[in-house]
Every structure is written in structure tokens, then in C-alpha cells.
PDB file of N, CA and C in Angstrom:
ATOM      1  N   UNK A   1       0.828  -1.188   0.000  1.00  0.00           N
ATOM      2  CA  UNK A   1       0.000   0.000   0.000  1.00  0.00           C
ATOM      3  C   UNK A   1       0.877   1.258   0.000  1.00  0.00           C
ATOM      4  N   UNK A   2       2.164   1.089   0.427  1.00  0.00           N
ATOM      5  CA  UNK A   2       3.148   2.169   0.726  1.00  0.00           C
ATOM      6  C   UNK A   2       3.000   2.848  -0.281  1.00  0.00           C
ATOM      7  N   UNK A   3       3.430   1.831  -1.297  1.00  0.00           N
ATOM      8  CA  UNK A   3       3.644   2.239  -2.960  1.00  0.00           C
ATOM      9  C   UNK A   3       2.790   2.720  -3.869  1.00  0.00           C
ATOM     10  N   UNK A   4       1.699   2.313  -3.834  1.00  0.00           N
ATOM     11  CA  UNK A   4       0.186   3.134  -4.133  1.00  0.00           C
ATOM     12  C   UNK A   4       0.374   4.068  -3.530  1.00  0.00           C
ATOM     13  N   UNK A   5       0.567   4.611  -2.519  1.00  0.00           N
ATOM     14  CA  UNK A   5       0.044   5.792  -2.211  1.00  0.00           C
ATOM     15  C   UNK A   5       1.120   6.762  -2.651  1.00  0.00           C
ATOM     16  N   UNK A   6       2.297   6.158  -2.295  1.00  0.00           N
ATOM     17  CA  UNK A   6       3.229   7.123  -2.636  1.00  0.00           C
ATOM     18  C   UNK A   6       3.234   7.342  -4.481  1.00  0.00           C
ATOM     19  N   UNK A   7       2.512   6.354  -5.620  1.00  0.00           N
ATOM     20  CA  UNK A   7       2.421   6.331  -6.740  1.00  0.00           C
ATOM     21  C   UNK A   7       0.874   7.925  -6.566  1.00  0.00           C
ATOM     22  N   UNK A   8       0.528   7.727  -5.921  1.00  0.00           N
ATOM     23  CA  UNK A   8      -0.601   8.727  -5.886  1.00  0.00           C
ATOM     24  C   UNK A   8      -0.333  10.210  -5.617  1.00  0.00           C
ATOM     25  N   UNK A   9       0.731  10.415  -4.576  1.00  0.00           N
ATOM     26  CA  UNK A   9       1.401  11.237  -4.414  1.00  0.00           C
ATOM     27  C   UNK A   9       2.157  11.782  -5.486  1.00  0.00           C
ATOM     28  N   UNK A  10       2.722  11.066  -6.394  1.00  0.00           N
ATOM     29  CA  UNK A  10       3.744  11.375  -7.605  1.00  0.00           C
ATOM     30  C   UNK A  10       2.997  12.967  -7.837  1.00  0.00           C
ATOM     31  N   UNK A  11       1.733  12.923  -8.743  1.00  0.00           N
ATOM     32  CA  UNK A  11       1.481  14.070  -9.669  1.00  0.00           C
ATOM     33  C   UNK A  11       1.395  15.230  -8.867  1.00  0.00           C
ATOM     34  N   UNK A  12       0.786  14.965  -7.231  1.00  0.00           N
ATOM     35  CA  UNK A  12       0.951  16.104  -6.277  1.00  0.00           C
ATOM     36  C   UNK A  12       2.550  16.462  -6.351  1.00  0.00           C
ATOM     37  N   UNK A  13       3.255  16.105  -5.738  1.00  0.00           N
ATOM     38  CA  UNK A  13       4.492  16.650  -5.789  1.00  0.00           C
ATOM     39  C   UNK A  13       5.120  17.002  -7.065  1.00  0.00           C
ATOM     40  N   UNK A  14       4.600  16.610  -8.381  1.00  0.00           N
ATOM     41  CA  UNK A  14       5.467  17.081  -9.628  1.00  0.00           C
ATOM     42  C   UNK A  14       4.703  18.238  -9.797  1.00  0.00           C
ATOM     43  N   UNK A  15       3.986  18.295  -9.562  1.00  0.00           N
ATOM     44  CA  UNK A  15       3.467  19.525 -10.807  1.00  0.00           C
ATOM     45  C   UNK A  15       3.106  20.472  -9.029  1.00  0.00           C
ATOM     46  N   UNK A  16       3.004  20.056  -8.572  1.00  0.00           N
ATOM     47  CA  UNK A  16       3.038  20.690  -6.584  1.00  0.00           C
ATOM     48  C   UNK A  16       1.961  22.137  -7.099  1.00  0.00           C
ATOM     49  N   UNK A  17       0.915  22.004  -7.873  1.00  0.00           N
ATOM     50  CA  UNK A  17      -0.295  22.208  -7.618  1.00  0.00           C
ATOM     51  C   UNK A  17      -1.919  21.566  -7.903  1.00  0.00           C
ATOM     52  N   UNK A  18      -2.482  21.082  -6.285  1.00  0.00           N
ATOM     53  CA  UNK A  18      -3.581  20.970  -6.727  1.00  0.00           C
ATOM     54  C   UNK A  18      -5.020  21.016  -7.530  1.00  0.00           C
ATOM     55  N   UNK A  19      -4.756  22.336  -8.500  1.00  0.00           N
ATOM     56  CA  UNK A  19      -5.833  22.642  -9.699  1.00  0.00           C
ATOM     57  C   UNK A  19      -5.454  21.427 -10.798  1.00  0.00           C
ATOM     58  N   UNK A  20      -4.045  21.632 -10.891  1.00  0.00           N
ATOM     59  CA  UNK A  20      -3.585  20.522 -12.092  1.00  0.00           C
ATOM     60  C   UNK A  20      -3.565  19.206 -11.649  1.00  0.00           C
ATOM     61  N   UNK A  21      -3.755  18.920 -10.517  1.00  0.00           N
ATOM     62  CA  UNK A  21      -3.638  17.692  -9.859  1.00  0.00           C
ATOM     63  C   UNK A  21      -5.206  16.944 -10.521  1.00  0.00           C
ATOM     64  N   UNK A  22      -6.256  17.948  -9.748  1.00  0.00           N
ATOM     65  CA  UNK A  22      -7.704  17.266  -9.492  1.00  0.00           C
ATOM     66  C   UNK A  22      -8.205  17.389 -11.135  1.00  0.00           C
ATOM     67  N   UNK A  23      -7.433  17.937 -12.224  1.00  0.00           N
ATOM     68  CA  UNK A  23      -7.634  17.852 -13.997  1.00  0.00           C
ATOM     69  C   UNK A  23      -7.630  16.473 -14.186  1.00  0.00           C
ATOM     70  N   UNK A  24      -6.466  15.626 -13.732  1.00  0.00           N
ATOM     71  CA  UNK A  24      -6.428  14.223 -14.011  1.00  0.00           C
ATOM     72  C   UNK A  24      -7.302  13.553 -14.061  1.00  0.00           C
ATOM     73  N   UNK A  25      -7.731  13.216 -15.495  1.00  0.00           N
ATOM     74  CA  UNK A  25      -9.188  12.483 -15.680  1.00  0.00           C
ATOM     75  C   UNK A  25      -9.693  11.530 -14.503  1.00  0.00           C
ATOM     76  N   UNK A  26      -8.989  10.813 -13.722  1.00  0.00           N
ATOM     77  CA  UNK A  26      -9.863   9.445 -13.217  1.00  0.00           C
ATOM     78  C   UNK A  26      -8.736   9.739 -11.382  1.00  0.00           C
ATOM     79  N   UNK A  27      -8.390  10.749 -11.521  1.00  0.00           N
ATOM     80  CA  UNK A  27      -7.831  10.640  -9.763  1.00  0.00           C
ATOM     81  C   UNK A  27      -8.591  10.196  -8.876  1.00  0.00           C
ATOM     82  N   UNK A  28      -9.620  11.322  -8.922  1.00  0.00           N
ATOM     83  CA  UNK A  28     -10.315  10.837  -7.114  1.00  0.00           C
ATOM     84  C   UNK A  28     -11.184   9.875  -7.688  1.00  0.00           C
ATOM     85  N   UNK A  29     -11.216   9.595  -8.519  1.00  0.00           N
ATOM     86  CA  UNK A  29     -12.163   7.939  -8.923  1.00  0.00           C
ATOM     87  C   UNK A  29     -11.175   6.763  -8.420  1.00  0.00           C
ATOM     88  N   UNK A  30     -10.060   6.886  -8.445  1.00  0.00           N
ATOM     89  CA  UNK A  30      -9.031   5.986  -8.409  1.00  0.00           C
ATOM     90  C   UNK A  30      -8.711   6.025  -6.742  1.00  0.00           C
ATOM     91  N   UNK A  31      -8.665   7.203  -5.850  1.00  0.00           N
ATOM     92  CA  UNK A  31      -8.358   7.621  -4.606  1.00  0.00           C
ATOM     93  C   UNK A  31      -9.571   6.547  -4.081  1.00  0.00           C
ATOM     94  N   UNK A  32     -10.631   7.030  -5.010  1.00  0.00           N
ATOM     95  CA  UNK A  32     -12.268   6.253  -3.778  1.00  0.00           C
ATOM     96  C   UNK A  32     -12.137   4.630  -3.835  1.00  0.00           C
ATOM     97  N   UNK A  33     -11.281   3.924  -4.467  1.00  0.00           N
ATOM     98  CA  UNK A  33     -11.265   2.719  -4.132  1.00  0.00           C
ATOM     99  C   UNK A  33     -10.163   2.238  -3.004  1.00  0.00           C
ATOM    100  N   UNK A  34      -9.804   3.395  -2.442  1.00  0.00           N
ATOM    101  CA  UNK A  34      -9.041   3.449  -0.956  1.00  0.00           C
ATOM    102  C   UNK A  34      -9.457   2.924   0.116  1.00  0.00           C
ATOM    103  N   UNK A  35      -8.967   2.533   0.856  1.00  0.00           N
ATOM    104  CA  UNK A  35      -9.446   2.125   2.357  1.00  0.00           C
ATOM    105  C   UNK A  35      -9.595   3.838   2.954  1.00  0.00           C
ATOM    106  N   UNK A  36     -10.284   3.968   3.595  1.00  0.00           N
ATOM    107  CA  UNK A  36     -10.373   5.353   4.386  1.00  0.00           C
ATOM    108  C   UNK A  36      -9.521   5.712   4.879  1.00  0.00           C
ATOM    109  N   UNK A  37      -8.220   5.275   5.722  1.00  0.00           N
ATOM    110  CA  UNK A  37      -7.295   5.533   6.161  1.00  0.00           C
ATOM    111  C   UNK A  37      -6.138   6.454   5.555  1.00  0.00           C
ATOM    112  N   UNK A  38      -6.306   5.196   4.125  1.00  0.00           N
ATOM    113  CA  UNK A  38      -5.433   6.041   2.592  1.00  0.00           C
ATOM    114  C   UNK A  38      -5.758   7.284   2.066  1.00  0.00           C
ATOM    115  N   UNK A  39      -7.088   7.204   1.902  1.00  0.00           N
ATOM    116  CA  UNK A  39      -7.726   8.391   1.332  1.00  0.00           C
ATOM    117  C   UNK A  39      -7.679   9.645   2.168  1.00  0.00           C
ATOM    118  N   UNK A  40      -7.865   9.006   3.631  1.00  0.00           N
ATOM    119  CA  UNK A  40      -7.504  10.744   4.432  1.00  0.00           C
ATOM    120  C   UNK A  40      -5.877  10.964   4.530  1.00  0.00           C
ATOM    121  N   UNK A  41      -4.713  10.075   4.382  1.00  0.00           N
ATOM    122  CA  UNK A  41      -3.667  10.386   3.985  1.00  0.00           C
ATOM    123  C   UNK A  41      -3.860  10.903   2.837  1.00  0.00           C
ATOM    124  N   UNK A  42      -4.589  10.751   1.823  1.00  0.00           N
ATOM    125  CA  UNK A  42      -3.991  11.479   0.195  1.00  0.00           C
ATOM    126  C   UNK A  42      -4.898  12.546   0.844  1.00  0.00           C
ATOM    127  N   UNK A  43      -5.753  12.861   0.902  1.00  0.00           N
ATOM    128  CA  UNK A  43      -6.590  13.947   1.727  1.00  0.00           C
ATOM    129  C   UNK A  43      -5.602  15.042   2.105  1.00  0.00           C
ATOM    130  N   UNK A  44      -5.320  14.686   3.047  1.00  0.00           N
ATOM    131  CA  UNK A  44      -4.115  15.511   3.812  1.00  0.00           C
ATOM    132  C   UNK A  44      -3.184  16.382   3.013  1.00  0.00           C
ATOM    133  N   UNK A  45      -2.792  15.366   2.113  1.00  0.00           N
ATOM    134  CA  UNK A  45      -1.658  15.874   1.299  1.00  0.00           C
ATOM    135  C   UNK A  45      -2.468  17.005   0.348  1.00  0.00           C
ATOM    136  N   UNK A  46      -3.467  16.697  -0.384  1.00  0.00           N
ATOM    137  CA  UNK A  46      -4.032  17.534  -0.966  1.00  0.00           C
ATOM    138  C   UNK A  46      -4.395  18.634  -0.424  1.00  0.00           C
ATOM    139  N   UNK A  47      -4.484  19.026   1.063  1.00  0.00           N
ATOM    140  CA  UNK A  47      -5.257  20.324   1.630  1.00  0.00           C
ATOM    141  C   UNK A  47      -4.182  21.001   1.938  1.00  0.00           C
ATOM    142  N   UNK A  48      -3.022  20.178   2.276  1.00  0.00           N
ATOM    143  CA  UNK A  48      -1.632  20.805   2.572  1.00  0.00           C
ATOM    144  C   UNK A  48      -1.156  21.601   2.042  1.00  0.00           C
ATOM    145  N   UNK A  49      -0.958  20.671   0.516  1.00  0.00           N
ATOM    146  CA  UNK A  49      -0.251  21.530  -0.486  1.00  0.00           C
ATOM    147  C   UNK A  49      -0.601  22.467  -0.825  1.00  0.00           C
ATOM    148  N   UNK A  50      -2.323  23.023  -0.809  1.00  0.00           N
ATOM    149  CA  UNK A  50      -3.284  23.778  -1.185  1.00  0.00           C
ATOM    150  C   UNK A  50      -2.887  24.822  -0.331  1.00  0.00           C
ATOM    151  N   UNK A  51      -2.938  24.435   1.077  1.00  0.00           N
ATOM    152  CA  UNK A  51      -2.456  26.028   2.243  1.00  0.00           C
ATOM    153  C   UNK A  51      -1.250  26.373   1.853  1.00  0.00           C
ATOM    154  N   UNK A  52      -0.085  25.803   2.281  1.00  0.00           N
ATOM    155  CA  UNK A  52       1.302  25.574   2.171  1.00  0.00           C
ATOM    156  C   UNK A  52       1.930  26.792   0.681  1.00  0.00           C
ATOM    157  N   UNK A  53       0.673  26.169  -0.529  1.00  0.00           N
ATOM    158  CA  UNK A  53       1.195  26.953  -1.577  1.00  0.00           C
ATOM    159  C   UNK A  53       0.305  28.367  -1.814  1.00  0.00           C
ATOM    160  N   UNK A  54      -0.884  28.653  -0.961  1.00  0.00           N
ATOM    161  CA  UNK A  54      -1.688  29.285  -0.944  1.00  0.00           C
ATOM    162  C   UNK A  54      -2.338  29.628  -2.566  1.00  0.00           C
ATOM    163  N   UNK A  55      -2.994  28.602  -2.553  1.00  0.00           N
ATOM    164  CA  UNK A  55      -3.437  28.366  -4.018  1.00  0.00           C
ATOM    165  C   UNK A  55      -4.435  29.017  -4.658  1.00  0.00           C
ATOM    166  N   UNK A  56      -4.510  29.650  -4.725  1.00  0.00           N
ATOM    167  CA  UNK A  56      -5.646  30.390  -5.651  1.00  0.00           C
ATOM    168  C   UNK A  56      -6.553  29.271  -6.782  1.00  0.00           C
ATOM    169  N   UNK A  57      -7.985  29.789  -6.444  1.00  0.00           N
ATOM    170  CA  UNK A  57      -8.821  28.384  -6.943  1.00  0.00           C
ATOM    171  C   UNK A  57      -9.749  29.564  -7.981  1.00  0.00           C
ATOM    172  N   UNK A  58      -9.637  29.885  -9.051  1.00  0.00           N
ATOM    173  CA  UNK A  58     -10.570  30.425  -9.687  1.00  0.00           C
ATOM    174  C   UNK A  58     -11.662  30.399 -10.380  1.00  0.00           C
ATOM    175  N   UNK A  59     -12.009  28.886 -10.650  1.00  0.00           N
ATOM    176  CA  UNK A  59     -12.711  28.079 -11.159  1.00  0.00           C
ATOM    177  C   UNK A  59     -13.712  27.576  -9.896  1.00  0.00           C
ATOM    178  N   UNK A  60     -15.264  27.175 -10.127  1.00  0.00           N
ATOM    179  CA  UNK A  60     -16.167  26.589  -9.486  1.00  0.00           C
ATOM    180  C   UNK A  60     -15.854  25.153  -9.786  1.00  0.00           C
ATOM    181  N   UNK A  61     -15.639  24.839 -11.276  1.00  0.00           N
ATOM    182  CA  UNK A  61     -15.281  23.349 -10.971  1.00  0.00           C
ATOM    183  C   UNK A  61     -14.121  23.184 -10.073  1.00  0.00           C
ATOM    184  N   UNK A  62     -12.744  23.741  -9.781  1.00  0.00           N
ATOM    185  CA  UNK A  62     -12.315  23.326  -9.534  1.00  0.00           C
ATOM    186  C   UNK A  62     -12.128  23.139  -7.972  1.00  0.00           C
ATOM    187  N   UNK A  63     -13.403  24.072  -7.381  1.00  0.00           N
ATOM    188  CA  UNK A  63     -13.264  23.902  -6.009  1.00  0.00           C
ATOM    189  C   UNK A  63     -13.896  22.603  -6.107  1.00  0.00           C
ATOM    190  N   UNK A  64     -15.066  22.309  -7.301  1.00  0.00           N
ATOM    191  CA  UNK A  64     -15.547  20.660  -6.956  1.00  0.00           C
ATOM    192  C   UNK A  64     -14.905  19.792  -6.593  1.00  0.00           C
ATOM    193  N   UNK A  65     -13.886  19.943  -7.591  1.00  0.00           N
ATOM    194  CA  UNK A  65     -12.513  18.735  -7.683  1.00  0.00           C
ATOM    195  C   UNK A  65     -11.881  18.433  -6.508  1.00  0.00           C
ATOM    196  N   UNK A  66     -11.406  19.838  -6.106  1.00  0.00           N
ATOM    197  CA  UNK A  66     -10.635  19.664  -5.020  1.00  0.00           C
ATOM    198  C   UNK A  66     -11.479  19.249  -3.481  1.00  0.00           C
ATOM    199  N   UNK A  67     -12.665  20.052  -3.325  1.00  0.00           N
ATOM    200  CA  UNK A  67     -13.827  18.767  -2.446  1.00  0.00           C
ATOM    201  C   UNK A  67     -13.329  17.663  -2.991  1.00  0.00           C
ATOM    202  N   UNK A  68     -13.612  16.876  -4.008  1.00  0.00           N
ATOM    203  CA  UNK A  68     -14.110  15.509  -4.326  1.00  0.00           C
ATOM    204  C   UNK A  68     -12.856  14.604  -3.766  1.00  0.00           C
ATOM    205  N   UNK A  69     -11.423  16.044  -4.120  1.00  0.00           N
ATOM    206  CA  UNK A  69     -10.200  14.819  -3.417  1.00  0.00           C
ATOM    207  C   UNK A  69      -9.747  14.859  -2.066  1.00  0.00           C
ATOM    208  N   UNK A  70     -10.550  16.149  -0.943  1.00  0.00           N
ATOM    209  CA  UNK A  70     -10.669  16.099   0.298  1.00  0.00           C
ATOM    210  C   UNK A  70     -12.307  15.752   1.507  1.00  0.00           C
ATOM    211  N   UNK A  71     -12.477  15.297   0.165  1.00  0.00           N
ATOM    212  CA  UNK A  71     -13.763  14.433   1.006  1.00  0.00           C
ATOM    213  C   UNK A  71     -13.786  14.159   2.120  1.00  0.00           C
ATOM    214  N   UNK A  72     -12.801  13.225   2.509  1.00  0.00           N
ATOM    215  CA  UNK A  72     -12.517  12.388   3.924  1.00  0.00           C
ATOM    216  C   UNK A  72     -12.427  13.585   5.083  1.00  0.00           C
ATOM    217  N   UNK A  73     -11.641  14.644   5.173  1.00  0.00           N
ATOM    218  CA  UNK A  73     -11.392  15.652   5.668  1.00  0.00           C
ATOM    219  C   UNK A  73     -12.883  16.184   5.786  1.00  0.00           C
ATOM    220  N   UNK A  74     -13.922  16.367   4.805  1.00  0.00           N
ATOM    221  CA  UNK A  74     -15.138  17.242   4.772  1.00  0.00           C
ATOM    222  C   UNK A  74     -16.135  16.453   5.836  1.00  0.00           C
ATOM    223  N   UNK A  75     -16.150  15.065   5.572  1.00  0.00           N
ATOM    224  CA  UNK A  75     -17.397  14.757   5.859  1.00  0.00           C
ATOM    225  C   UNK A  75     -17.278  13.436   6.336  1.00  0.00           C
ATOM    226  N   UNK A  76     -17.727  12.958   7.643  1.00  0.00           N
ATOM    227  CA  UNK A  76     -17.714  11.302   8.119  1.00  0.00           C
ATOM    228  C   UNK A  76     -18.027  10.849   6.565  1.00  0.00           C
ATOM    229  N   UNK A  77     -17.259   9.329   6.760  1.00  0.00           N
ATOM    230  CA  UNK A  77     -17.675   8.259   5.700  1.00  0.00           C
ATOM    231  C   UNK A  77     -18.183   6.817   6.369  1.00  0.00           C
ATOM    232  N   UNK A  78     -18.871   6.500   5.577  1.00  0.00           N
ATOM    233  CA  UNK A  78     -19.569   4.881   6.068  1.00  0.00           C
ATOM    234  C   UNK A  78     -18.538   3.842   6.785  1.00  0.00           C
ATOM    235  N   UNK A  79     -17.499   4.286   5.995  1.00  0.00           N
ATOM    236  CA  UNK A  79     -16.081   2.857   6.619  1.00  0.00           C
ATOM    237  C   UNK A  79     -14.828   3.671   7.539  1.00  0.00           C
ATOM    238  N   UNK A  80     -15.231   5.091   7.652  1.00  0.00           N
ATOM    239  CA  UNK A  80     -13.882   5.341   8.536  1.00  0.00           C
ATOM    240  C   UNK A  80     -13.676   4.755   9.989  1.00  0.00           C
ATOM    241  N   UNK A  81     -14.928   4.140  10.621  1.00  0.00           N
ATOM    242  CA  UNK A  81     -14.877   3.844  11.742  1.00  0.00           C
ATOM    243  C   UNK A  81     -14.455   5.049  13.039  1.00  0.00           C
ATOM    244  N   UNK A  82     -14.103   4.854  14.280  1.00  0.00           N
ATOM    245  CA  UNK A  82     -14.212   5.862  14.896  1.00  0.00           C
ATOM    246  C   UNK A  82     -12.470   6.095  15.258  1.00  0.00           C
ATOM    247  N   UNK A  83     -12.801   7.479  15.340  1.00  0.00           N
ATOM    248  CA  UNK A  83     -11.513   8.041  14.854  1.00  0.00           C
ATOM    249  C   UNK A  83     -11.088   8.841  16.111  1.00  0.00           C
ATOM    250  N   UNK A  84      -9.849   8.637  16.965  1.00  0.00           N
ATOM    251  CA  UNK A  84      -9.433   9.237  18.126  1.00  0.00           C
ATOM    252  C   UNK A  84      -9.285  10.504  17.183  1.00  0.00           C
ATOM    253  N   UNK A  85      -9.481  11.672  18.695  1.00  0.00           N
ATOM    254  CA  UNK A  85      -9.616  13.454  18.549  1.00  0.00           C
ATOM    255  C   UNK A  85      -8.117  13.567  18.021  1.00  0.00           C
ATOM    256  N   UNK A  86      -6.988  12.865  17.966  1.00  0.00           N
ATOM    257  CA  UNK A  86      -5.321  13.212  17.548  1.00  0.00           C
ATOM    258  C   UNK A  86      -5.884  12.940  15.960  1.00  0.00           C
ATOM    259  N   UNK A  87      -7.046  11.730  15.352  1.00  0.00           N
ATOM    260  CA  UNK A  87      -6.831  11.381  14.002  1.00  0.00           C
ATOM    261  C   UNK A  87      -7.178  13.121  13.307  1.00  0.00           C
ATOM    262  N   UNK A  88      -8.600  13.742  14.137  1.00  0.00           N
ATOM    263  CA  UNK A  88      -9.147  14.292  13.750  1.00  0.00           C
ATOM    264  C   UNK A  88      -8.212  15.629  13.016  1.00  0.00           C
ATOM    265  N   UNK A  89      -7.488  15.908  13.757  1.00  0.00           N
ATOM    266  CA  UNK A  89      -7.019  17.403  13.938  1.00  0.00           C
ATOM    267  C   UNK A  89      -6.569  17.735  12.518  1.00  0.00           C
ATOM    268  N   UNK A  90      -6.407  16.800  11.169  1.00  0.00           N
ATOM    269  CA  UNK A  90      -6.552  17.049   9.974  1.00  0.00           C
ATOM    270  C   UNK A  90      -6.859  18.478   9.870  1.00  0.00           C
ATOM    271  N   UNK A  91      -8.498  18.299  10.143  1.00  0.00           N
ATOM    272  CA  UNK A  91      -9.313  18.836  10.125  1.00  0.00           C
ATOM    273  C   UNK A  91      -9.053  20.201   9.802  1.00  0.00           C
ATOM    274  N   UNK A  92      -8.373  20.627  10.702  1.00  0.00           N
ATOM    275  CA  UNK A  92      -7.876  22.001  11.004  1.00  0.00           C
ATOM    276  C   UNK A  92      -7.291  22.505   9.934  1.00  0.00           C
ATOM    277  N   UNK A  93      -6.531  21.885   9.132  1.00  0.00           N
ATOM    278  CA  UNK A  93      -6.853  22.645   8.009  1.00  0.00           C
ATOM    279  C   UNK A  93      -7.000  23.351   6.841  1.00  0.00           C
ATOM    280  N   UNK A  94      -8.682  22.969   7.311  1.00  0.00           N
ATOM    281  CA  UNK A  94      -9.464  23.777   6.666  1.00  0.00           C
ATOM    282  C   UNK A  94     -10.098  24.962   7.193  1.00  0.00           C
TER     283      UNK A  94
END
């Protein structure tokens, strides 16, 4: 799983912005067959890079996108199970 994720990570760190990231035809289609755990790690990385680079989002789709690849972060999911207040602090931010 290391390697998946870190293969998932690739286009975040090359191109080290999220607008061009969430363009990639089939990403967060590919992210949602994650275990929840994974997905709020790629999660993470995606909201990071987003503060970190202070990204300017000018597009409505592309705030979709970028929801669609911090989901886990937005909103309980059916399989995350329960999550100690240290998992949570993600959260923050947003």
C-alpha cells in the first residue's frame, strides 16, 4: 500500500499544484477505491499543499474537484470507523 500511495502522491508533488492535480481524468475515482485511512492520507496531502502553496482556486469546478479529493477531511464516511480526537485534527486545516 506504501507504494500506491506514494504512486498517488507522484502528480501532487510534480506539478506541486492541486488545480492541475484534481484535472487528471480518473484521480479521485481511483483515490475512492481506498481504504479510508489512505484516502484521508492522500486527503491531507491535498489540503496541505493547497495552504502551504496558498493556491488560488478560480474556477467553481475546480473547487468541486478539489472537495471531491478532500472528502474524507469534509465529511464522516460509512467505513472510517471511529476516529481518536489526535486522528481528527486534519481537520484544522481547513
Amino acid at each position: 500500500m506504501k507504494h500506491i500511495l506514494s504512486l498517488l502522491n507522484t502528480p501532487l508533488t510534480t506539478y506541486n499544484n492541486v488545480i492541475t492535480l484534481t484535472k487528471l481524468k480518473h484521480y479521485s475515482d481511483i483515490i475512492g477505491f481506498l481504504a479510508y485511512q489512505h484516502r484521508r492520507k492522500i486527503a491531507v496531502e491535498v489540503a496541505s499543499n493547497a495552504v502551504n502553496n496558498e493556491t488560488y482556486i478560480p474556477e467553481p469546478d475546480d473547487v468541486t474537484r478539489i472537495f471531491a479529493a478532500i472528502k474524507p477531511l469534509l465529511m464522516d464516511e460509512d467505513d472510517q470507523g471511529e476516529e481518536p480526537e489526535a486522528v481528527r485534527s486534519p481537520r484544522s486545516l481547513l
